[in-house]
N, C-alpha and C. Protein backbone atom coordinates (compact mmCIF):
# COMPACT_ATOMS: atom_id res chain seq x y z
N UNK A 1 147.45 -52.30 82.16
CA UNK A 1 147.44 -52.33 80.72
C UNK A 1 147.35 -53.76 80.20
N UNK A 2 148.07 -54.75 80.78
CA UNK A 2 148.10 -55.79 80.37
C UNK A 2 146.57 -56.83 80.70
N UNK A 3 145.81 -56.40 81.71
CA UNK A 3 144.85 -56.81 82.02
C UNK A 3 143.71 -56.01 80.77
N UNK A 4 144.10 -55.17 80.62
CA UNK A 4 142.86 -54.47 79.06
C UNK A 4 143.35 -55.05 77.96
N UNK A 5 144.80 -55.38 77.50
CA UNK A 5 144.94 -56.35 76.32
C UNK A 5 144.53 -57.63 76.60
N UNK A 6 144.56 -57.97 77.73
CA UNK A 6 143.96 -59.66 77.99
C UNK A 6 142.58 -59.85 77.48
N UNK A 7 141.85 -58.95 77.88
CA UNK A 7 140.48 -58.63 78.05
C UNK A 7 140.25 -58.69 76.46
N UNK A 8 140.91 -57.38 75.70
CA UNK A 8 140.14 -57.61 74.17
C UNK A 8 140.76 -58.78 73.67
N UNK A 9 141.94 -59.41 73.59
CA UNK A 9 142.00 -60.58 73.04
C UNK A 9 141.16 -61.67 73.50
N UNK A 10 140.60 -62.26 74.86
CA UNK A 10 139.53 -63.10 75.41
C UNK A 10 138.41 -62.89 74.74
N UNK A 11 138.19 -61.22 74.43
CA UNK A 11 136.66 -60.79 73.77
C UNK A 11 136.76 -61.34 72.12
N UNK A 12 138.09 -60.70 71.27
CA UNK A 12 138.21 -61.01 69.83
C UNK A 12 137.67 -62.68 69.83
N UNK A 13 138.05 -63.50 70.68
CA UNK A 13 138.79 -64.66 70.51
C UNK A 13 136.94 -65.51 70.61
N UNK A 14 136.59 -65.13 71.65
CA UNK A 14 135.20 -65.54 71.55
C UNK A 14 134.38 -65.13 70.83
N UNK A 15 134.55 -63.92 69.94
CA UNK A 15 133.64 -63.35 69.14
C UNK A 15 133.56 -64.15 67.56
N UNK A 16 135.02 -64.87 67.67
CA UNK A 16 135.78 -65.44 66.84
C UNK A 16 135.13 -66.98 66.52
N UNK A 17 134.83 -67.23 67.74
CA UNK A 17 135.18 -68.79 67.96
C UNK A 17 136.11 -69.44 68.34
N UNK A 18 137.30 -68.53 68.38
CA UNK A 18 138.65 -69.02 69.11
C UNK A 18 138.50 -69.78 70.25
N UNK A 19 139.38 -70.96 70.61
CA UNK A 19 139.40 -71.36 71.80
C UNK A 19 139.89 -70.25 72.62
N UNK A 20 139.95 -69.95 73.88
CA UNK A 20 140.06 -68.94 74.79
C UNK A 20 141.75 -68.77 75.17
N UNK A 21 142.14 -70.66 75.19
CA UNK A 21 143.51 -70.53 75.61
C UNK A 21 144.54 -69.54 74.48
N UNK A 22 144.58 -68.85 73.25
CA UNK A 22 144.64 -68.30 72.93
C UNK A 22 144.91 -66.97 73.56
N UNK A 23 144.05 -66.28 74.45
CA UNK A 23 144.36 -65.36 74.76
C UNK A 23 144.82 -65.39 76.14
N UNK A 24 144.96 -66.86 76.71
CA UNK A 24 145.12 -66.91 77.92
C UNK A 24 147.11 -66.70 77.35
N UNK A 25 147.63 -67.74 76.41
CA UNK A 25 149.10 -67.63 76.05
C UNK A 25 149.38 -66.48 75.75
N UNK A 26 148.55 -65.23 75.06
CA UNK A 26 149.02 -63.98 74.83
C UNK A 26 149.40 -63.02 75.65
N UNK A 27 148.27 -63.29 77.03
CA UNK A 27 148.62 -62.36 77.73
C UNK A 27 149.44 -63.24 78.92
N UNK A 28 149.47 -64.69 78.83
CA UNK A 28 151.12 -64.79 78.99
C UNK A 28 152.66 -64.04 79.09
N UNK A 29 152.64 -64.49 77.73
CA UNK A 29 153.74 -63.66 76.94
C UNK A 29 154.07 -62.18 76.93
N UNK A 30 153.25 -61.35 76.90
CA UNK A 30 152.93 -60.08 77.24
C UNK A 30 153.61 -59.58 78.52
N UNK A 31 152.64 -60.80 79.91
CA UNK A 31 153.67 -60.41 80.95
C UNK A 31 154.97 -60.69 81.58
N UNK A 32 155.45 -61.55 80.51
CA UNK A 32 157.04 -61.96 80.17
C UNK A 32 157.56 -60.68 80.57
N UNK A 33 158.65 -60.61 81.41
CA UNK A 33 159.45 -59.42 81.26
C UNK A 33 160.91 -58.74 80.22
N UNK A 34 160.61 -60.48 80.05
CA UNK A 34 161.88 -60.44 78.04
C UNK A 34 160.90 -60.13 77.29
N UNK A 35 159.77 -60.33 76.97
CA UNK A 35 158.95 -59.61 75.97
C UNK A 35 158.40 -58.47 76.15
N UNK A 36 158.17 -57.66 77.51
CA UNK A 36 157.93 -56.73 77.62
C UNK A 36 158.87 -55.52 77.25
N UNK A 37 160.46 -56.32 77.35
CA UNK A 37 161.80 -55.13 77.51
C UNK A 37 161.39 -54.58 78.55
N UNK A 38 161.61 -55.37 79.65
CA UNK A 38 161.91 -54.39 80.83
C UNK A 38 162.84 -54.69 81.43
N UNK A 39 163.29 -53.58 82.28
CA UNK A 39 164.78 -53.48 82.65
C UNK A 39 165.41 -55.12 83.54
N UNK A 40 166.69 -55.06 83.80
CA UNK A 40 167.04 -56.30 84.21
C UNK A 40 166.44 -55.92 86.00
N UNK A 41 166.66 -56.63 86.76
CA UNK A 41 166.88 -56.81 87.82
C UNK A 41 167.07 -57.88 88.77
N UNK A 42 168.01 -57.91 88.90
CA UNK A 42 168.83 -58.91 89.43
C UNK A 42 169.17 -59.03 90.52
N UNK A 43 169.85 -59.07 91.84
CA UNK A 43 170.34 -59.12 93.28
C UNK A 43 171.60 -59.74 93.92
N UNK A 44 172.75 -58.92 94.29
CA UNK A 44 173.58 -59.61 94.88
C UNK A 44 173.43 -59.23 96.35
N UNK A 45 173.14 -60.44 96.73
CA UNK A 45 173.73 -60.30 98.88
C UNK A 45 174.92 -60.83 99.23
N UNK A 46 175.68 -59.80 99.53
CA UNK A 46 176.83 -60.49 100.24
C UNK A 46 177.23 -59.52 101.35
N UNK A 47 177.87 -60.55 102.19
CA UNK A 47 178.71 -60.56 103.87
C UNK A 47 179.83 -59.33 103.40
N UNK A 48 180.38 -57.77 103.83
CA UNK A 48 181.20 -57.42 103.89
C UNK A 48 181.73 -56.84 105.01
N UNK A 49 182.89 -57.54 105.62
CA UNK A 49 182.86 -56.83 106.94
C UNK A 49 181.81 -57.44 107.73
N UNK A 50 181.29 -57.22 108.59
CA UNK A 50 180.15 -57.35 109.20
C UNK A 50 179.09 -56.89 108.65
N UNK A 51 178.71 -56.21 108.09
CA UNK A 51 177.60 -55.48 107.29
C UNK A 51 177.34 -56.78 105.76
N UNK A 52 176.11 -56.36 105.47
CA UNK A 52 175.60 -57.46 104.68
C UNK A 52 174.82 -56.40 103.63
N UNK A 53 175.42 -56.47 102.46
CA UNK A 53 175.67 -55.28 101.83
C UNK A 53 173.97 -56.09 100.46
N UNK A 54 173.75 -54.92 99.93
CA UNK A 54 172.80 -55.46 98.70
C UNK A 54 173.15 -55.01 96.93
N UNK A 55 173.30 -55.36 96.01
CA UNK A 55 173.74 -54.62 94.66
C UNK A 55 172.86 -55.13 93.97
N UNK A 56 172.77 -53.98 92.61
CA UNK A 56 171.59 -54.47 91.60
C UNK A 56 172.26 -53.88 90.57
N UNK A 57 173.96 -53.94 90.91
CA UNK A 57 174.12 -53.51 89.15
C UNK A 57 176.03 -54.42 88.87
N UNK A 58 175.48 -55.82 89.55
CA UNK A 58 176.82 -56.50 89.69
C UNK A 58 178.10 -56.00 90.97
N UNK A 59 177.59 -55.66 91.60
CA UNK A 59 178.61 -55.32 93.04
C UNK A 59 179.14 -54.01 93.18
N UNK A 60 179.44 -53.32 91.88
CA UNK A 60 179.62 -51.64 91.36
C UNK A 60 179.58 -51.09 92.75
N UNK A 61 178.42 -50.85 93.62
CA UNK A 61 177.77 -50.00 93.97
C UNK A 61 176.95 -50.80 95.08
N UNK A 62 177.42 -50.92 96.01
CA UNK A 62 176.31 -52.13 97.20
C UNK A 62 176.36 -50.82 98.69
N UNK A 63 174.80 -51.22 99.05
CA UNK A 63 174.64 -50.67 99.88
C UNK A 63 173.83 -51.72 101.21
N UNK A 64 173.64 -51.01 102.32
CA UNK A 64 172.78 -51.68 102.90
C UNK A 64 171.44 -51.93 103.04
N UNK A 65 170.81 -50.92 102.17
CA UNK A 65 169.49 -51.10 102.67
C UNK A 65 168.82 -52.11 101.45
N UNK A 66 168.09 -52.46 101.48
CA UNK A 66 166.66 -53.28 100.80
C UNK A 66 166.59 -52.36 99.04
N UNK A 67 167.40 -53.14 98.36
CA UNK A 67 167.04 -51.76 97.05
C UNK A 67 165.33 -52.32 96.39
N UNK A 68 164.66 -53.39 96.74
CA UNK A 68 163.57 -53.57 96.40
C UNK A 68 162.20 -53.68 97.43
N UNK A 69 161.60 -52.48 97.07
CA UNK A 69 160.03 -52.29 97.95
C UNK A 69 159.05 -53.56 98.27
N UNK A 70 159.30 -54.09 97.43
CA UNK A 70 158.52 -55.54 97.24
C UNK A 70 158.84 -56.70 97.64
N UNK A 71 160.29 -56.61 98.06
CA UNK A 71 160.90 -57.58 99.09
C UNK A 71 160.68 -57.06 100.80
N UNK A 72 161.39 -58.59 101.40
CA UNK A 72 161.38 -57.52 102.79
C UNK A 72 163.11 -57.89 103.08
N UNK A 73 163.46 -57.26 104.18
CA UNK A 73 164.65 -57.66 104.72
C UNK A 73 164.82 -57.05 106.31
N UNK A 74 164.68 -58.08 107.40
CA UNK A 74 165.06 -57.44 108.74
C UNK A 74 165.94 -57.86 109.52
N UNK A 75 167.25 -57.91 108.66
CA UNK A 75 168.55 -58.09 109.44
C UNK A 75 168.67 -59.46 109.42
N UNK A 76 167.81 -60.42 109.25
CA UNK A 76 167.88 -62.02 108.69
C UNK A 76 167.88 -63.18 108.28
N UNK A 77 166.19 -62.18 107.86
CA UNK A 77 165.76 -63.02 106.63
C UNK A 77 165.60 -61.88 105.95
N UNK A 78 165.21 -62.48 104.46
CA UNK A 78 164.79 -61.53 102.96
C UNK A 78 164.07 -62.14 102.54
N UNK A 79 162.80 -61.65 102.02
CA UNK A 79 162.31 -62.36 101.08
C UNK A 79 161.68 -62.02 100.14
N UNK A 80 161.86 -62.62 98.68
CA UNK A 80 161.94 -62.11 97.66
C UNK A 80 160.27 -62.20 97.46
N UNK A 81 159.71 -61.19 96.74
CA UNK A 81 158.18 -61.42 96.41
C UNK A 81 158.23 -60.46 95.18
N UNK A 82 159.01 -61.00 94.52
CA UNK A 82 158.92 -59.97 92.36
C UNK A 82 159.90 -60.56 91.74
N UNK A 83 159.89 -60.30 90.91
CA UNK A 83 160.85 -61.32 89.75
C UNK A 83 161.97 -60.66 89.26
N UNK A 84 162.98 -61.09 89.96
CA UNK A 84 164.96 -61.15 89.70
C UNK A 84 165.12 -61.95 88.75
N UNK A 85 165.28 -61.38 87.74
CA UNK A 85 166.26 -61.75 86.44
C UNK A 85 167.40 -60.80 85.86
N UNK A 86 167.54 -61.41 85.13
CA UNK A 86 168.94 -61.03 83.89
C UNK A 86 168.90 -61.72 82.41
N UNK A 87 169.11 -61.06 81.57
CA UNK A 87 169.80 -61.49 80.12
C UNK A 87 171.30 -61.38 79.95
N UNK A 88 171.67 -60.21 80.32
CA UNK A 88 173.19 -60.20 80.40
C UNK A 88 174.01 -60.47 81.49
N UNK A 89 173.88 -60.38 82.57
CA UNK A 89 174.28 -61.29 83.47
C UNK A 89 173.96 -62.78 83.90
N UNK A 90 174.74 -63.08 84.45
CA UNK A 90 175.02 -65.02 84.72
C UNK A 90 173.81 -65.16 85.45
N UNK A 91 173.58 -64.41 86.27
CA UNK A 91 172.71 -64.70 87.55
C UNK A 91 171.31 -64.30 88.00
N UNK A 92 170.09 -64.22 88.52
CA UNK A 92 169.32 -63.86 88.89
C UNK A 92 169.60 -63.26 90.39
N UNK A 93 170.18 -63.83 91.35
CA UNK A 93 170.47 -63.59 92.66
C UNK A 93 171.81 -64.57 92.85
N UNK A 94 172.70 -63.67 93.01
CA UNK A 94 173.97 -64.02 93.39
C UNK A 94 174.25 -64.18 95.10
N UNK A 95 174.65 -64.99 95.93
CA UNK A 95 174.93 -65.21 97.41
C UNK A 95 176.29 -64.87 97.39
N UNK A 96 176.88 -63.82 98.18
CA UNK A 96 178.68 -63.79 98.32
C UNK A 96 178.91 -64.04 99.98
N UNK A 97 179.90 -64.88 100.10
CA UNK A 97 180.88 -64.39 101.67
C UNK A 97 179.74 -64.92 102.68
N UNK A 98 179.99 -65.22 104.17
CA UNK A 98 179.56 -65.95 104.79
C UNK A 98 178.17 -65.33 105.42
N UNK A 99 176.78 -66.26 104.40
CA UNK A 99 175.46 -65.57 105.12
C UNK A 99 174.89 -66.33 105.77
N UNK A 100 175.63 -67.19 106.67
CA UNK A 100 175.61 -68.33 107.74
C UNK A 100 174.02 -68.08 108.21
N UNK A 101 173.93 -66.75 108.81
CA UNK A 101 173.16 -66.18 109.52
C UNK A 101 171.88 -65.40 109.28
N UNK A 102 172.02 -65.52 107.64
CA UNK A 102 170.96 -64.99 106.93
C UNK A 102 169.66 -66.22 106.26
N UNK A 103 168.83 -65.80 105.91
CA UNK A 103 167.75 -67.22 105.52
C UNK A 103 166.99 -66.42 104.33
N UNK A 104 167.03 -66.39 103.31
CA UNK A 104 166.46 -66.60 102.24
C UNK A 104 164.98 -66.88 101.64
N UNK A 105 164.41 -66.22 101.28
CA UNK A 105 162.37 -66.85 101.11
C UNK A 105 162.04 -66.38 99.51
N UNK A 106 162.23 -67.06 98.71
CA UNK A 106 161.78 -66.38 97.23
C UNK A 106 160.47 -66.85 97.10
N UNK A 107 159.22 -66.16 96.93
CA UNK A 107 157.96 -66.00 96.76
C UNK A 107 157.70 -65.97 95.19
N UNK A 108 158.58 -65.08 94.55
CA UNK A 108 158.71 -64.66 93.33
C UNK A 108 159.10 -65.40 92.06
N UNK A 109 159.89 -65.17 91.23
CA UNK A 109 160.43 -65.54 90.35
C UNK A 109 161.81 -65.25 90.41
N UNK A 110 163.25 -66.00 89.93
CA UNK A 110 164.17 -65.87 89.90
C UNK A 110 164.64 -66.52 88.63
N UNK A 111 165.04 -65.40 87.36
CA UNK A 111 165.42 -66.64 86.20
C UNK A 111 166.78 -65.74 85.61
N UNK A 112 167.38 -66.31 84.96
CA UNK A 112 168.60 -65.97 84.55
C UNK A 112 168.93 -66.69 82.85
N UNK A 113 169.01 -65.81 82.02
CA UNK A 113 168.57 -66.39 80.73
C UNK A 113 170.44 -65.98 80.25
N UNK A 114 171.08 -66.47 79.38
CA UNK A 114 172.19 -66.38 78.77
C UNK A 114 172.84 -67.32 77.58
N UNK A 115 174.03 -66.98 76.99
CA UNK A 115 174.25 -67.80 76.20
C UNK A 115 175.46 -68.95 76.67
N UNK A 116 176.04 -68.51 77.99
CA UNK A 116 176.81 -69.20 78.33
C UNK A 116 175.66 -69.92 79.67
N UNK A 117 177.21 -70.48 80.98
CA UNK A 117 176.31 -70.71 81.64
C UNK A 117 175.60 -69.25 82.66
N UNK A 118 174.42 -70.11 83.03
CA UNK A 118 173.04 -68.94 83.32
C UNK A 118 172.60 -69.54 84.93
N UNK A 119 172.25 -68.99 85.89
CA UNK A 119 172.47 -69.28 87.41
C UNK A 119 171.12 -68.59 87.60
N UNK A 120 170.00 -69.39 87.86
CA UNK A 120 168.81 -68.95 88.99
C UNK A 120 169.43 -68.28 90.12
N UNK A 121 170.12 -69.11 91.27
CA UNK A 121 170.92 -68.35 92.25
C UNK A 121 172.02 -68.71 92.04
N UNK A 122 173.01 -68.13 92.35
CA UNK A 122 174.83 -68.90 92.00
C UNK A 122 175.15 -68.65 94.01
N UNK A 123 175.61 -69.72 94.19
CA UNK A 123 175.98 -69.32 95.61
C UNK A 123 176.98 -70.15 95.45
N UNK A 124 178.30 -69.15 95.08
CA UNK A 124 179.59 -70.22 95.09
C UNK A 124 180.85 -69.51 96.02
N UNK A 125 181.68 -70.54 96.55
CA UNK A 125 181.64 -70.50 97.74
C UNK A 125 181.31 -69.53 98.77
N UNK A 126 180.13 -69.35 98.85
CA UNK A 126 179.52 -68.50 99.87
C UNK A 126 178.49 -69.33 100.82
N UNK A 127 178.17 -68.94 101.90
CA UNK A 127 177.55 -69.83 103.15
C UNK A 127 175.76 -68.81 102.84
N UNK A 128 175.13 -69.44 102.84
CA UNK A 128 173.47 -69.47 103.29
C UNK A 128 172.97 -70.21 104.55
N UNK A 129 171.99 -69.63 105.59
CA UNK A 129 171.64 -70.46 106.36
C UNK A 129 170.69 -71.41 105.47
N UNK A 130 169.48 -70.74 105.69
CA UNK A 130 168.43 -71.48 105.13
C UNK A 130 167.91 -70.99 103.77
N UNK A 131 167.41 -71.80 102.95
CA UNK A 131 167.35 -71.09 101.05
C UNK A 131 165.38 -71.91 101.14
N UNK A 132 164.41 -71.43 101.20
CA UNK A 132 163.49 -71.90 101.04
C UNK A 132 162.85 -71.09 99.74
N UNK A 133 162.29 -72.01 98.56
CA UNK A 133 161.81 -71.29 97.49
C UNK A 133 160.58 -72.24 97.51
N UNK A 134 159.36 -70.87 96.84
CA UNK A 134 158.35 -71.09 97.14
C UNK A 134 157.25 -70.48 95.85
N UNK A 135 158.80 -70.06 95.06
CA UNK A 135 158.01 -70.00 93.58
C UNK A 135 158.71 -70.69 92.35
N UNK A 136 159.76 -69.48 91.14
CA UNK A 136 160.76 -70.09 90.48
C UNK A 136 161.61 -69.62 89.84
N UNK A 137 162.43 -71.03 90.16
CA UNK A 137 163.93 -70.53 90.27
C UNK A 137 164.61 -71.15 88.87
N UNK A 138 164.65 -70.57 87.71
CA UNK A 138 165.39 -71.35 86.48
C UNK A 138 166.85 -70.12 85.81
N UNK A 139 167.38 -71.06 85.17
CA UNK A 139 168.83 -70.85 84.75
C UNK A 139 168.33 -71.24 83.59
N UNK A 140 168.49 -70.68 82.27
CA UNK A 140 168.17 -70.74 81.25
C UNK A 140 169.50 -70.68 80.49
N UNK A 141 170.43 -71.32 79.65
CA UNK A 141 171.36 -71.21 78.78
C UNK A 141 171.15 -71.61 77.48
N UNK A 142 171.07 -71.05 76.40
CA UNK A 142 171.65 -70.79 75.25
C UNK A 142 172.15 -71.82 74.45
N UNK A 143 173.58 -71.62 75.19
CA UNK A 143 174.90 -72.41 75.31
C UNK A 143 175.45 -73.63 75.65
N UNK A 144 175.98 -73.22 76.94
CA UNK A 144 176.31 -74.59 77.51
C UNK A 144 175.63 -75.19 78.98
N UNK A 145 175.54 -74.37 79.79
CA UNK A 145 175.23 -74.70 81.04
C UNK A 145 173.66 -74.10 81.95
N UNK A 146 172.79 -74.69 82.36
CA UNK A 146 171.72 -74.29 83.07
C UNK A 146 171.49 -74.30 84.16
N UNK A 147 171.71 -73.40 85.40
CA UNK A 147 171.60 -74.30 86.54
C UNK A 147 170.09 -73.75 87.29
N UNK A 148 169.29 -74.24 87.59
CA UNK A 148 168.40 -73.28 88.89
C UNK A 148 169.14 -72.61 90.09
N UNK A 149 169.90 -73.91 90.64
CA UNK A 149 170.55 -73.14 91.26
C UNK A 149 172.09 -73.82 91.65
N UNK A 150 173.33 -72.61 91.19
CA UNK A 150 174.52 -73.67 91.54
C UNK A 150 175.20 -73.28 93.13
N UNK A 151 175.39 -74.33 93.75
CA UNK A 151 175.83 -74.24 95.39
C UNK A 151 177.39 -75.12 94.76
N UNK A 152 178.28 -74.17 94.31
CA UNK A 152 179.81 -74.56 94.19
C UNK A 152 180.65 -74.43 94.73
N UNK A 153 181.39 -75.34 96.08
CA UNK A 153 182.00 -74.91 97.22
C UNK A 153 181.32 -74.09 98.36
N UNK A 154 180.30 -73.93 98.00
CA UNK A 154 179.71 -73.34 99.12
C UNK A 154 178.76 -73.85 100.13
N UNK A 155 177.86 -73.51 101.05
CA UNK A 155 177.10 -73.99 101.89
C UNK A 155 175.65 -73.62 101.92
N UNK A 156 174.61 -74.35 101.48
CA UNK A 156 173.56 -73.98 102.35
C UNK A 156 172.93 -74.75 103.02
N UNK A 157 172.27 -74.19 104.49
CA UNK A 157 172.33 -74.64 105.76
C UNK A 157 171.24 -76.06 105.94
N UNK A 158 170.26 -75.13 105.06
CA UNK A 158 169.02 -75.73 104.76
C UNK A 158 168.33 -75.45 103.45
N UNK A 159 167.93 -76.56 102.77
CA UNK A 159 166.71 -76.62 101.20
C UNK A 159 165.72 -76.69 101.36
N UNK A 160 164.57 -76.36 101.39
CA UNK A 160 163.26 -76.27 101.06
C UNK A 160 162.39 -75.41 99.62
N UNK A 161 161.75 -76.78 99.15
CA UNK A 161 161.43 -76.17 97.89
C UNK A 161 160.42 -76.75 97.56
N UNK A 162 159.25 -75.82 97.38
CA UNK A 162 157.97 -76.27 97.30
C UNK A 162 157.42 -75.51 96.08
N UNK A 163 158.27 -75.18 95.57
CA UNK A 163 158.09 -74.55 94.25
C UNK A 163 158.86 -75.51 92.74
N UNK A 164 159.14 -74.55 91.72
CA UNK A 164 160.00 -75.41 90.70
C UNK A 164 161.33 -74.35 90.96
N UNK A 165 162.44 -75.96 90.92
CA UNK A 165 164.02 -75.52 90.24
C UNK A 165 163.90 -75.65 89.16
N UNK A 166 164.39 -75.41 87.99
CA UNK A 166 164.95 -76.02 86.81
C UNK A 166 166.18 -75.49 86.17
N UNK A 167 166.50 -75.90 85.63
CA UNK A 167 167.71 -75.69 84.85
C UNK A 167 167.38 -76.03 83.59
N UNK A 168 167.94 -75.30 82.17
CA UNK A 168 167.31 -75.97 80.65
C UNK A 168 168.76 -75.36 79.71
N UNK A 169 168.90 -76.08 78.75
CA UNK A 169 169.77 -75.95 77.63
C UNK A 169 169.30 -76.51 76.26
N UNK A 170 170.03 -76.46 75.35
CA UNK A 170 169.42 -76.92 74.38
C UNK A 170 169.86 -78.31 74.25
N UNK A 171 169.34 -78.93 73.51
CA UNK A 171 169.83 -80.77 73.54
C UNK A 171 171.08 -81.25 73.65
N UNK A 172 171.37 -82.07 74.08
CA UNK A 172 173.59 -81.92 74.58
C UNK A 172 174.16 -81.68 75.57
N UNK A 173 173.61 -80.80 75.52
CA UNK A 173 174.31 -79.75 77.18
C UNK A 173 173.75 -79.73 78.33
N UNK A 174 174.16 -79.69 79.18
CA UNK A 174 173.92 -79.69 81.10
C UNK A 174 173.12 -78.91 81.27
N UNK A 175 172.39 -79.43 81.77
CA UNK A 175 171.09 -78.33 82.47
C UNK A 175 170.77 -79.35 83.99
N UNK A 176 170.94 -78.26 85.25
CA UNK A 176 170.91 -78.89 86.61
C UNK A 176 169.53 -78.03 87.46
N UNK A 177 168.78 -78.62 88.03
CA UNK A 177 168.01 -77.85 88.55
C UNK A 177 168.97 -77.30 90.09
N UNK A 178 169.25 -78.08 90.77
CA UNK A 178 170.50 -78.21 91.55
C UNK A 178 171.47 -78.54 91.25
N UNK A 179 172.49 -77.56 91.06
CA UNK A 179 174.17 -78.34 91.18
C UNK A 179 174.95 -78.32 92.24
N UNK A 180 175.27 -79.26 93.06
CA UNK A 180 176.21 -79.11 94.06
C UNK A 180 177.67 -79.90 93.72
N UNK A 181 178.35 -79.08 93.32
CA UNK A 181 180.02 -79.54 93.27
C UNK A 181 180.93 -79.44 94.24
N UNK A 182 181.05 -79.78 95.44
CA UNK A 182 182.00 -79.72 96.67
C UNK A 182 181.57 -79.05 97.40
N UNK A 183 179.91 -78.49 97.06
CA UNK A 183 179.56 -77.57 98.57
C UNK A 183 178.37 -78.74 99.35
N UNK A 184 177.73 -78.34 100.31
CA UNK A 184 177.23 -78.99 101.02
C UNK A 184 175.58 -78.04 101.05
């Protein structure tokens, strides 16, 4: 659908005289998933027990298997390939409890929009082996605080990032693409 509204706005726009970028920003915006209203989806992984549990509605309810088709997961790596966000939650992808042993691959998008502070990934004190991002990862606040991604007391093993962090707030306030406060 969004590729047939692209299409007649590119067509209006030249029929117009419009410059083109015009319809290139519309159907932008369009595939915004805050402008679309589409549902949240978000991700917590965490260590329970031995089992390495997955939630998509804040921890409520965690199971083991893969709740997204479009990711993969085989016992030690995951990797994300679709876009984890939130408006009402802090986080895009939350890390819990020790995933020493787990390694991380976001392909996708990871953003976390709020009025307080807002967490691309929040991995506080929780262990990650390896965190490689390879698309993007932003924390968007409102308010007070932005992080891409906050590592608070916690560990990850290894960074690689060949994509964008960011972190953003409005003028004043903290915005971190990385925050590391006592983790490593």
């Amino acid at each position: 659908m969004i590729e047939k509204i692209l299409k007649a706005v590119k067509s209006s726009s030249k029929k117009r005289g419009r410059n083109i970028t015009v319809g290139v920003i519309v159907g932008f915006l369009l595939s915004c998933t805050a402008v679309m209203g589409a549902d949240e989806n978000y991700l917590l992984i965490k260590k329970e027990g031995e089992e390495i549990k997955f939630s998509t509605d804040n921890g409520t309810t965690a199971g083991t298997d893969n709740p997204y088709e479009e990711n993969t997961w085989d016992g030690t790596n995951y990797v994300n390939n679709r876009a984890l966000n939130s408006t009402s939650n802090s986080y895009g992808l939350r890390l819990e409890g020790d995933l020493g042993n787990v390694n991380f691959t976001n392909n996708g998008s990871i953003t976390a929009t709020g009025s307080s502070n807002s967490y691309g990934i929040n991995n506080e004190r929780g262990t990650v082996g390896t965190l490689t991002n390879n698309g993007i990862i932003t924390g968007t606040s409102t308010g007070s605080n932005g992080y891409g991604i906050n590592n608070e007391d916690g560990t990850i093993g290894t960074l690689t990032n060949n994509g964008i962090i960011a972190g953003t707030t409005p003028i004043y306030r903290n915005s971190y693409g990385i925050y590391n406060d006592g983790g490593t």
